[in-house]
N, C-alpha and C. Protein backbone atom coordinates (compact mmCIF):
# COMPACT_ATOMS: atom_id res chain seq x y z
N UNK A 1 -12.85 -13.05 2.22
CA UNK A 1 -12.32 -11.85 2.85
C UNK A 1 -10.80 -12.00 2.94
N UNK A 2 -10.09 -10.62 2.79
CA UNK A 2 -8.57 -10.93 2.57
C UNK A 2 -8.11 -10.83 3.95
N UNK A 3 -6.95 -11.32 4.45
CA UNK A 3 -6.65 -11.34 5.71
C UNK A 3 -6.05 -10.15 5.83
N UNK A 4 -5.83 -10.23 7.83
CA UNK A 4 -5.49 -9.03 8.00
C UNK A 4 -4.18 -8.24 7.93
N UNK A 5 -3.96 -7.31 8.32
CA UNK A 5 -2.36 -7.01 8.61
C UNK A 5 -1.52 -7.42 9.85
N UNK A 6 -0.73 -7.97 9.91
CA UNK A 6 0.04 -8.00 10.88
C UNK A 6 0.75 -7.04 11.59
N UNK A 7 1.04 -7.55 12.97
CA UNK A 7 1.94 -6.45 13.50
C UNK A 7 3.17 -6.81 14.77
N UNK A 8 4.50 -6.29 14.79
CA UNK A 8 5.10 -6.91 15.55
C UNK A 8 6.01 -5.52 15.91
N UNK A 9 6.64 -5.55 16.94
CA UNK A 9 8.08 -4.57 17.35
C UNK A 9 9.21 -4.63 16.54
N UNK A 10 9.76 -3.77 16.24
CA UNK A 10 11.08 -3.50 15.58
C UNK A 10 11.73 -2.63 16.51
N UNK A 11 13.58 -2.89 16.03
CA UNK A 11 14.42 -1.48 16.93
C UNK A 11 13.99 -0.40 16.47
N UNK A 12 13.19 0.05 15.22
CA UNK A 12 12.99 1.20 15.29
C UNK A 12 11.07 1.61 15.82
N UNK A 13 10.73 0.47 15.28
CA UNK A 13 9.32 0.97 16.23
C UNK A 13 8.22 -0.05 15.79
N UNK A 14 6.84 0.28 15.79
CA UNK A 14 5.85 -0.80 15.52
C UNK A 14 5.59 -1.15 14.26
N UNK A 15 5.74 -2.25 13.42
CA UNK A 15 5.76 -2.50 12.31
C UNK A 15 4.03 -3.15 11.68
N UNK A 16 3.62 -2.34 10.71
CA UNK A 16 2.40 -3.18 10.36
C UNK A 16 2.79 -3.91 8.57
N UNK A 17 2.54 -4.82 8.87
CA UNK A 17 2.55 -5.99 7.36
C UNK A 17 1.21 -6.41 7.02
N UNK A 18 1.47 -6.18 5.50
CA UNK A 18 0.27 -7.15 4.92
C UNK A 18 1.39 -8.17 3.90
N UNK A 19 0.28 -9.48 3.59
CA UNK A 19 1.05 -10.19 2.75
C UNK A 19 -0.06 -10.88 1.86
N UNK A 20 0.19 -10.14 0.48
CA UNK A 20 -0.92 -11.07 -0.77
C UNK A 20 -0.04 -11.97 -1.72
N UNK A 21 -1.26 -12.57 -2.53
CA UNK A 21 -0.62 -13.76 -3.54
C UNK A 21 -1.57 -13.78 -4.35
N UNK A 22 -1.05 -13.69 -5.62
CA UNK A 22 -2.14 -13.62 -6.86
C UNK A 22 -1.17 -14.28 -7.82
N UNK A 23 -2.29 -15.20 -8.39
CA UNK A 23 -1.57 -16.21 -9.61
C UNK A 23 -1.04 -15.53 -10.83
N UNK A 24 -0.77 -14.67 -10.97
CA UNK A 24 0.02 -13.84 -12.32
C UNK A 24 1.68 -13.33 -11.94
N UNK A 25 2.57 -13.45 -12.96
CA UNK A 25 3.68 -12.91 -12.62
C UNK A 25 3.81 -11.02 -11.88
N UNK A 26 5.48 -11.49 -11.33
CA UNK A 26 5.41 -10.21 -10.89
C UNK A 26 5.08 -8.79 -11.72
N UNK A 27 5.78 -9.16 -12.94
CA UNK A 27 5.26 -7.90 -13.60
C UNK A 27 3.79 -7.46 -13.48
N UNK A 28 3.01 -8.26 -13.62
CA UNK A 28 1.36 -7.32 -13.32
C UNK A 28 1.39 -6.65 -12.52
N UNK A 29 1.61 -7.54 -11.13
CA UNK A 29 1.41 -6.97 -9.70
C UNK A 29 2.33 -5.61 -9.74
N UNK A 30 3.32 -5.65 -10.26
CA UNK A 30 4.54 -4.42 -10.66
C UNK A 30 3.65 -2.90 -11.75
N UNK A 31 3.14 -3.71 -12.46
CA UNK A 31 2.48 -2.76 -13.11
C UNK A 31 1.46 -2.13 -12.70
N UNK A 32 0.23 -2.94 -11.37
CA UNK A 32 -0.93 -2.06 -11.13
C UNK A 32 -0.12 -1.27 -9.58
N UNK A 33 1.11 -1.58 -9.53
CA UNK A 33 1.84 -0.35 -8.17
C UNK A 33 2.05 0.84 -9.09
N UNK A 34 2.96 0.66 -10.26
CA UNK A 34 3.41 1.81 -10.55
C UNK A 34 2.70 2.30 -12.16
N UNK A 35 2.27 1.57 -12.72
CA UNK A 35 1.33 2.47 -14.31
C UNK A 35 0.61 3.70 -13.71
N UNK A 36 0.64 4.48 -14.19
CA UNK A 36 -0.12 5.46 -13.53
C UNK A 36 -1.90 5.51 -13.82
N UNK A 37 -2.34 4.68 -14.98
CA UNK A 37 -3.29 4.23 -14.69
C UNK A 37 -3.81 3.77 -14.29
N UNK A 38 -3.44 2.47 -13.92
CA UNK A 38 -3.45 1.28 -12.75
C UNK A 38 -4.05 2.07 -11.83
N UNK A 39 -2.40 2.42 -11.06
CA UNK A 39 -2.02 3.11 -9.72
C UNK A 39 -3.40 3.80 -9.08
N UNK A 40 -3.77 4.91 -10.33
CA UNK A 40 -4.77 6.38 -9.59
C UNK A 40 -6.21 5.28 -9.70
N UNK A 41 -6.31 4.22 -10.11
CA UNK A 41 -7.94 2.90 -10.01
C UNK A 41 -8.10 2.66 -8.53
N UNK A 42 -6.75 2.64 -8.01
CA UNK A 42 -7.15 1.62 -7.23
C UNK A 42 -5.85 2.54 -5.53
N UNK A 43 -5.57 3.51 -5.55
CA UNK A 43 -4.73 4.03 -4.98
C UNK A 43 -4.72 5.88 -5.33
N UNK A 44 -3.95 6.65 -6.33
CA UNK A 44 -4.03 8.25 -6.05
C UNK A 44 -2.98 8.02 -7.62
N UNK A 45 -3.52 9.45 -7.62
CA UNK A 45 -1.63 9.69 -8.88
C UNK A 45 -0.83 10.38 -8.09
N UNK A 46 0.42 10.15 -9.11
CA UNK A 46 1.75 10.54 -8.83
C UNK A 46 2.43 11.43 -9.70
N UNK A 47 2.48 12.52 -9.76
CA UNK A 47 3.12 13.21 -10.49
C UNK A 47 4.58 13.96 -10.00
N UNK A 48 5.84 13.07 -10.81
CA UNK A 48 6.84 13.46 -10.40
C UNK A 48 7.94 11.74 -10.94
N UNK A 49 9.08 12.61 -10.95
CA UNK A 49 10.31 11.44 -11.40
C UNK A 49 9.94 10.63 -10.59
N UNK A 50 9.98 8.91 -11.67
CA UNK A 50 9.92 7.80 -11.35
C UNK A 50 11.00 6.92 -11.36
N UNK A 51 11.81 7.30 -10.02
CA UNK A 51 13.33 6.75 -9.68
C UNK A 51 13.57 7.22 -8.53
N UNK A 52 14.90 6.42 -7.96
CA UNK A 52 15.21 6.52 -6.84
C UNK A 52 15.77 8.07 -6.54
N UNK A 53 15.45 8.35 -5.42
CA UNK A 53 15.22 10.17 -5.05
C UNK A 53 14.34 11.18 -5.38
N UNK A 54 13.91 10.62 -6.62
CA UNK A 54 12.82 11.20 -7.09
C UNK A 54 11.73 11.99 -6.34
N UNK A 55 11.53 13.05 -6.52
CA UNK A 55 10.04 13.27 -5.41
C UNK A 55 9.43 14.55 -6.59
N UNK A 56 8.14 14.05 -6.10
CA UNK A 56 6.76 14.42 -6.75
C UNK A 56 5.50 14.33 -5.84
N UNK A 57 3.88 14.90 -6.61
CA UNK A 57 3.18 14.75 -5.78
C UNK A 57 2.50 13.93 -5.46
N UNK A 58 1.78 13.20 -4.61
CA UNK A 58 0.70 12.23 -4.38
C UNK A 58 -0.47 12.64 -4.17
N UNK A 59 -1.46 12.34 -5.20
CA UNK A 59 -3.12 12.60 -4.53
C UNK A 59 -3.36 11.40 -4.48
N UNK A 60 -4.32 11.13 -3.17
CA UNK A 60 -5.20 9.53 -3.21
C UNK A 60 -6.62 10.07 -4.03
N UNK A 61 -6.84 8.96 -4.69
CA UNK A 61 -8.13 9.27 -5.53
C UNK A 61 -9.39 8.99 -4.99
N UNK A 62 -9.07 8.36 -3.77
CA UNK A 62 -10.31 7.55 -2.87
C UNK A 62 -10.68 8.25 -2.03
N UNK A 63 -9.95 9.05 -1.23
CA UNK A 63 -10.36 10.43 -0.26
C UNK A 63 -11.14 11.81 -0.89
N UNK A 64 -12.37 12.23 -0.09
CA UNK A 64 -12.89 13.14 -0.32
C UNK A 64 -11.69 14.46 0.12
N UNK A 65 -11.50 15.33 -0.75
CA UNK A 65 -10.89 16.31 -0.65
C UNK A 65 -9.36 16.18 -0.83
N UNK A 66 -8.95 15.29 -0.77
CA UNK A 66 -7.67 15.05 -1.15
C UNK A 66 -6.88 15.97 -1.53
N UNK A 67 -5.71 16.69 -1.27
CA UNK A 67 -4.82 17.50 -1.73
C UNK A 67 -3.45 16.40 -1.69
N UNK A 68 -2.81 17.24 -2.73
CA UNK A 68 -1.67 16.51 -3.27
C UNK A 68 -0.14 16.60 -1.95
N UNK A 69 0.00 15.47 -1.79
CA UNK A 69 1.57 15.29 -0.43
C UNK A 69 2.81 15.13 -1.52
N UNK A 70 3.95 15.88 -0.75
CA UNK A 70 5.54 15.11 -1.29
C UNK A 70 5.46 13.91 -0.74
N UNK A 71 5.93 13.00 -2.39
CA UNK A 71 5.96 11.62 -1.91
C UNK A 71 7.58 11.23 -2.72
N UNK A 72 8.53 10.85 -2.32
CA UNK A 72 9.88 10.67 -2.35
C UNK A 72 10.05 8.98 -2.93
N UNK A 73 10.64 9.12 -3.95
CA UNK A 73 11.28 7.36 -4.23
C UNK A 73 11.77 6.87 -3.74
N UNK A 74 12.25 6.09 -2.67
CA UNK A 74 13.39 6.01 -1.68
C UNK A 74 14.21 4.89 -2.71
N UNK A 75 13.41 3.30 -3.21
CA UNK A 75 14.48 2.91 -3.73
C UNK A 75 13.42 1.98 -4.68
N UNK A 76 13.47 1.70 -5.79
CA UNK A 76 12.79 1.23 -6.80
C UNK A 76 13.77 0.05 -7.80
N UNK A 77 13.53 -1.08 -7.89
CA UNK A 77 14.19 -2.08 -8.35
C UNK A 77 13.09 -3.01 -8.85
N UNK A 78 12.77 -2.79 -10.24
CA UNK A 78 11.40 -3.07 -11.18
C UNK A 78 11.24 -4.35 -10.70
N UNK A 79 9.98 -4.53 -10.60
CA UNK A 79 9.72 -6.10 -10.07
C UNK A 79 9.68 -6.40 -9.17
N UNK A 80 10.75 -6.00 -8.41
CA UNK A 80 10.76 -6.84 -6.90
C UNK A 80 10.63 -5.60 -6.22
N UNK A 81 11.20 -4.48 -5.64
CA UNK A 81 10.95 -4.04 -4.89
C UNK A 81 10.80 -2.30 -4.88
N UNK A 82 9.90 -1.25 -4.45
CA UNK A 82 9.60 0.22 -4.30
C UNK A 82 9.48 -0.21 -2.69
N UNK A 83 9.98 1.54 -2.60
CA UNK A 83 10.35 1.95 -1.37
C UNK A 83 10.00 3.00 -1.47
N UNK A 84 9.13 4.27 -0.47
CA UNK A 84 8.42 5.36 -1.05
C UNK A 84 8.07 6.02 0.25
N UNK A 85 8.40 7.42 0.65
CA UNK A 85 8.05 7.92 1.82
C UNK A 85 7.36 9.27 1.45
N UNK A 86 6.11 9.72 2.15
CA UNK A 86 5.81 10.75 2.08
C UNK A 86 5.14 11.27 2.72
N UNK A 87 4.54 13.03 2.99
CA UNK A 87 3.67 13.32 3.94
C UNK A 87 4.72 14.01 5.46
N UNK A 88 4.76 15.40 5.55
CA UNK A 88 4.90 15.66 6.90
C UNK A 88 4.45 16.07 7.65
N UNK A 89 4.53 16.32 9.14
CA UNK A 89 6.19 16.39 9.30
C UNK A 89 6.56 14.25 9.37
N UNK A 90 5.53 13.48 9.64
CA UNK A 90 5.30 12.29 9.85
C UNK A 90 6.39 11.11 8.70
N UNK A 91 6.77 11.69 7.81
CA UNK A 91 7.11 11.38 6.72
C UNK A 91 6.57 9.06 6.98
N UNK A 92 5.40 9.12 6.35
CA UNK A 92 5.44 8.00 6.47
C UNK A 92 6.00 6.86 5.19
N UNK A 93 6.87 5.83 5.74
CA UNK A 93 7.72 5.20 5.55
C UNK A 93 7.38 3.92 4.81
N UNK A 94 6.77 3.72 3.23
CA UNK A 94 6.23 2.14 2.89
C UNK A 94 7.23 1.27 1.74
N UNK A 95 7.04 0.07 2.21
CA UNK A 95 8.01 -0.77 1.04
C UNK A 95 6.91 -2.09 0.79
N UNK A 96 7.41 -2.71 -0.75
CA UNK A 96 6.26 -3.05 -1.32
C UNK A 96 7.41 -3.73 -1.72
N UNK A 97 7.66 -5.36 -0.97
CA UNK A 97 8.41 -6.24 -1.64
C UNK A 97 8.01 -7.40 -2.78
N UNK A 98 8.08 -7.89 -3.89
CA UNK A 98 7.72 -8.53 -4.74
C UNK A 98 8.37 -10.17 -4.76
N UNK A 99 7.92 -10.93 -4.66
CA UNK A 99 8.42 -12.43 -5.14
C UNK A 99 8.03 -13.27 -6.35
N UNK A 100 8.53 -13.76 -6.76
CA UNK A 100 7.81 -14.12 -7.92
C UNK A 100 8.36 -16.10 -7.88
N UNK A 101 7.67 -16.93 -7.56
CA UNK A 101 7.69 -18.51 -8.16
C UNK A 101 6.72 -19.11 -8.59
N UNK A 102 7.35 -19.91 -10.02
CA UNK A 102 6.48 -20.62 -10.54
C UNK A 102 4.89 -19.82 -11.12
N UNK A 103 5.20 -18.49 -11.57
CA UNK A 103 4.54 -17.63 -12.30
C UNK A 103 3.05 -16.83 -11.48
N UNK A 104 3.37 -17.22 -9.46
CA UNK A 104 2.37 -16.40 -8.95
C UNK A 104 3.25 -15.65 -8.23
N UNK A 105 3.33 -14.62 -7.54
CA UNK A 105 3.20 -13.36 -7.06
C UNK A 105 3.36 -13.32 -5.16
N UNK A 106 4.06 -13.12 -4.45
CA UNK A 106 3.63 -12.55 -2.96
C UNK A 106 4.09 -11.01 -3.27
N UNK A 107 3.27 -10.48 -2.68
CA UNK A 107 3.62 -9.09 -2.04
C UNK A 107 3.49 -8.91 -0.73
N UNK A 108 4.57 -8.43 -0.26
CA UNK A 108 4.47 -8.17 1.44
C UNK A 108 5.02 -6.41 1.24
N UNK A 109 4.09 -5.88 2.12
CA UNK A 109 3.40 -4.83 2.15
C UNK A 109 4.05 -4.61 3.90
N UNK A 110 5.11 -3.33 4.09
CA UNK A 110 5.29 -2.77 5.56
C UNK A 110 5.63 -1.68 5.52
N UNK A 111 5.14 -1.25 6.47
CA UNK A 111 5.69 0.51 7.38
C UNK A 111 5.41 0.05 8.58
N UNK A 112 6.53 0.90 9.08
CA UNK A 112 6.87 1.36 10.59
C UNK A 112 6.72 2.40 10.88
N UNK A 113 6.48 2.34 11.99
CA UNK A 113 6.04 3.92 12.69
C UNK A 113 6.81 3.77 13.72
N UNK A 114 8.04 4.43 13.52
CA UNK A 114 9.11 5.35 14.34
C UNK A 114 9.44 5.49 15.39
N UNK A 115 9.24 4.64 16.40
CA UNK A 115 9.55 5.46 17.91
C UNK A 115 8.05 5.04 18.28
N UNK A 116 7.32 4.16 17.71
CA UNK A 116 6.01 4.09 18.49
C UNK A 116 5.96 2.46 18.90
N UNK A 117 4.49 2.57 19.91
CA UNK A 117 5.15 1.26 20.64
C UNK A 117 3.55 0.46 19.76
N UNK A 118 2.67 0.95 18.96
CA UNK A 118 1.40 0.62 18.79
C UNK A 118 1.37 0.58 17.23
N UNK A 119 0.31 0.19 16.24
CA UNK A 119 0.07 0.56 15.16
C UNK A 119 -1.35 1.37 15.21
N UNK A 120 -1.08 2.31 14.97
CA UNK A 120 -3.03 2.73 15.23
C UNK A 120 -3.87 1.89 14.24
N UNK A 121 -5.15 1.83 14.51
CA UNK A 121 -5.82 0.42 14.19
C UNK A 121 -6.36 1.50 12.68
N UNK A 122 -6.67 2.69 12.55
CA UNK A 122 -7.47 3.57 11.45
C UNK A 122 -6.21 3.43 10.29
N UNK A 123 -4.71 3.48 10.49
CA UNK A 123 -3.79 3.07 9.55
C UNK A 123 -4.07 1.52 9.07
N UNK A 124 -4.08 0.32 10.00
CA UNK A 124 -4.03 -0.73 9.47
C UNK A 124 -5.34 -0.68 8.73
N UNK A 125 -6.52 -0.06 9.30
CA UNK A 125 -7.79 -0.50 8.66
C UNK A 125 -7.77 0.57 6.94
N UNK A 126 -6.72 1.57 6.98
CA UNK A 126 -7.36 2.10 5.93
C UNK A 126 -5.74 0.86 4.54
N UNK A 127 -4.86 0.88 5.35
CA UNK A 127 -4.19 -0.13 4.63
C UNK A 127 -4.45 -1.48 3.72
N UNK A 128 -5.30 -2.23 4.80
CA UNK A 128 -6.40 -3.09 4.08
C UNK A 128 -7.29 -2.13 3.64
N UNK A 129 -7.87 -1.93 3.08
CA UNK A 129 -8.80 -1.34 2.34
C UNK A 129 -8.26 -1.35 0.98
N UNK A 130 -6.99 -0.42 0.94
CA UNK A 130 -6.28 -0.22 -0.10
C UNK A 130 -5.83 -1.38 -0.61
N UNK A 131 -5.06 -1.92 0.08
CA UNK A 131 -4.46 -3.17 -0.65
C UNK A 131 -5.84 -4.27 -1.03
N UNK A 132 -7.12 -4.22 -1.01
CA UNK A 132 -8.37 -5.00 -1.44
C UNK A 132 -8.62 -4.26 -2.68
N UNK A 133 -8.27 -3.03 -2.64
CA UNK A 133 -8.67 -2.34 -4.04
C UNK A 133 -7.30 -2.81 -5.01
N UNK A 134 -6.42 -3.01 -4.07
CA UNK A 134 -5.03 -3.22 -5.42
C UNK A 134 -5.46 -4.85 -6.04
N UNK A 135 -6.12 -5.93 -5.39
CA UNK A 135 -6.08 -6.91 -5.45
C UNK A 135 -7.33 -6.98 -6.43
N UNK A 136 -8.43 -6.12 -6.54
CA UNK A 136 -9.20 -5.72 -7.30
C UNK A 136 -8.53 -5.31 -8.96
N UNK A 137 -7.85 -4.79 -8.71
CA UNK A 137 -7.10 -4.39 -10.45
C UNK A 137 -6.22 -5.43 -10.61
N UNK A 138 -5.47 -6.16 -9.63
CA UNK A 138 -4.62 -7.34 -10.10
C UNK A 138 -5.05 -7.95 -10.72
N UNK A 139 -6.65 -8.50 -9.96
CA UNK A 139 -7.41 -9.71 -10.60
C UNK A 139 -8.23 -9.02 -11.86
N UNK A 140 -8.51 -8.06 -12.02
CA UNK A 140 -9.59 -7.04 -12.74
C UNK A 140 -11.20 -7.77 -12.42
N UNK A 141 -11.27 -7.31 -11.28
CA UNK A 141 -12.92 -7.52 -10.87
C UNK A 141 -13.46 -6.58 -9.67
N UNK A 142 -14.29 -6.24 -9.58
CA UNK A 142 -15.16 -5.25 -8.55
C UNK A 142 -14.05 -4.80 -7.08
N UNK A 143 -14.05 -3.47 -7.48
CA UNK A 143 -13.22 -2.56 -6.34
C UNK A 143 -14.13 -3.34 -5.22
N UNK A 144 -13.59 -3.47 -3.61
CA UNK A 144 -14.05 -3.70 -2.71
C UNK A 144 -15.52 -2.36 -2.08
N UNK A 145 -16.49 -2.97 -1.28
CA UNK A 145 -17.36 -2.19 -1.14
C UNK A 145 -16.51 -0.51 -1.07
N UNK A 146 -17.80 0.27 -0.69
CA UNK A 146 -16.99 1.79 0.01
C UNK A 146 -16.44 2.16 1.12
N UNK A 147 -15.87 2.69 1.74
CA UNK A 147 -14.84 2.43 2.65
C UNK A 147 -16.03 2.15 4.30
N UNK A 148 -17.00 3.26 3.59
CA UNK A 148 -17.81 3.34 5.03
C UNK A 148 -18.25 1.77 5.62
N UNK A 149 -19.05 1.09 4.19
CA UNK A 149 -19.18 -0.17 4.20
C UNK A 149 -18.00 -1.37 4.52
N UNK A 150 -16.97 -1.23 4.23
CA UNK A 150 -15.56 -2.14 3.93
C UNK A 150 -15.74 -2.23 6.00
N UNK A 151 -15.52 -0.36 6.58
CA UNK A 151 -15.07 -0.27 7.81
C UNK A 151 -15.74 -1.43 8.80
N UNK A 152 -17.33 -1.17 8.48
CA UNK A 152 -18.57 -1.81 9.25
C UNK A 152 -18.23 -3.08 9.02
N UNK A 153 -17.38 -3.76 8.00
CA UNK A 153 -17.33 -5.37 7.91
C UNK A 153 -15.80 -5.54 8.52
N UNK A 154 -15.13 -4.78 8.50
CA UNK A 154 -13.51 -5.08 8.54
C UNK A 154 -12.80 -4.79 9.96
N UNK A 155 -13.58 -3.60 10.67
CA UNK A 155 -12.99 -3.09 12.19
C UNK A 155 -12.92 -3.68 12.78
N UNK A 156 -13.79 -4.56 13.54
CA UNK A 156 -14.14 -5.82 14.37
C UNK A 156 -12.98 -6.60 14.51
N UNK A 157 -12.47 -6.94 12.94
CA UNK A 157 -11.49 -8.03 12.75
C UNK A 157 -10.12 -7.31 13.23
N UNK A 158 -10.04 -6.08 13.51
CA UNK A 158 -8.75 -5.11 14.19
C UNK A 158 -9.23 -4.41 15.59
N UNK A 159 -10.11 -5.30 16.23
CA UNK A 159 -10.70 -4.56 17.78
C UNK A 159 -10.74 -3.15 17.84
N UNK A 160 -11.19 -2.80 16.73
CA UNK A 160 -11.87 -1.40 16.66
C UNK A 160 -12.94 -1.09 16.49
């Protein structure tokens, strides 16, 4: 089971982190964030300029009913680091930092939420979820159960 997200205070508000490691260079891990094939496996598509300012739409492919959000490039630097906000009026705020030694991979995974003193536990829990499906196309082996199932094994571990 992948661990959980973290969470701590910032000056601007409650911060939730995840942090993975997979034995392949950064480019893979780079490629199943942004290929758009990759991406819509294991996350939504994106249709719209792929660069900084850029904005286009986001559907998640994993949600029933899903309609497409403005989702904004904030700052993209191949390899190591995307920065990406979307959704209002909430505009939520994610960065997806990359490391790369000795040919494996960390990704640390954060958003903040603004002026709040909490992380709601249904963000961190649907966060892990996602990032188990990204770790699923990294490695290329079985998407994690369905979310209903994932919840029943995973809430507990976020006192929900």
């Amino acid at each position: 089971m992948t661990e959980p997200g973290t969470t701590d205070s910032t000056p601007a508000g409650a911060r939730l982190q995840f942090t993975r490691h997979w034995d392949v260079p950064a480019a893979e891990v780079w490629a199943a964030l942004t290929a758009p094939d990759r991406l819509a496996r294991w996350f939504g598509t994106y249709d719209g300029p792929r660069e900084p300012g850029g904005t286009g739409l986001l559907t998640m492919t994993a949600e029933d009913g899903a309609t497409g959000e403005p989702l904004t490039v904030v700052e993209c630097a191949e390899g190591r680091r995307l920065s990406v906000a979307w959704g209002a009026p909430d505009h939520w705020a994610v960065d997806l930092d990359l490391a790369e030694v000795g040919g494996a991979t960390t990704l640390v995974f954060s958003q903040v939420f603004r002026g709040a003193a909490d992380v709601p536990d249904d963000v961190a829990l649907g966060w892990h979820w996602y990032l188990d499906r990204l770790d699923a196309e990294v490695r290329g082996t079985a998407a994690p159960p369905a979310w209903e199932e994932f919840l029943a094994g995973t809430a507990p571990r976020y006192g929900a």
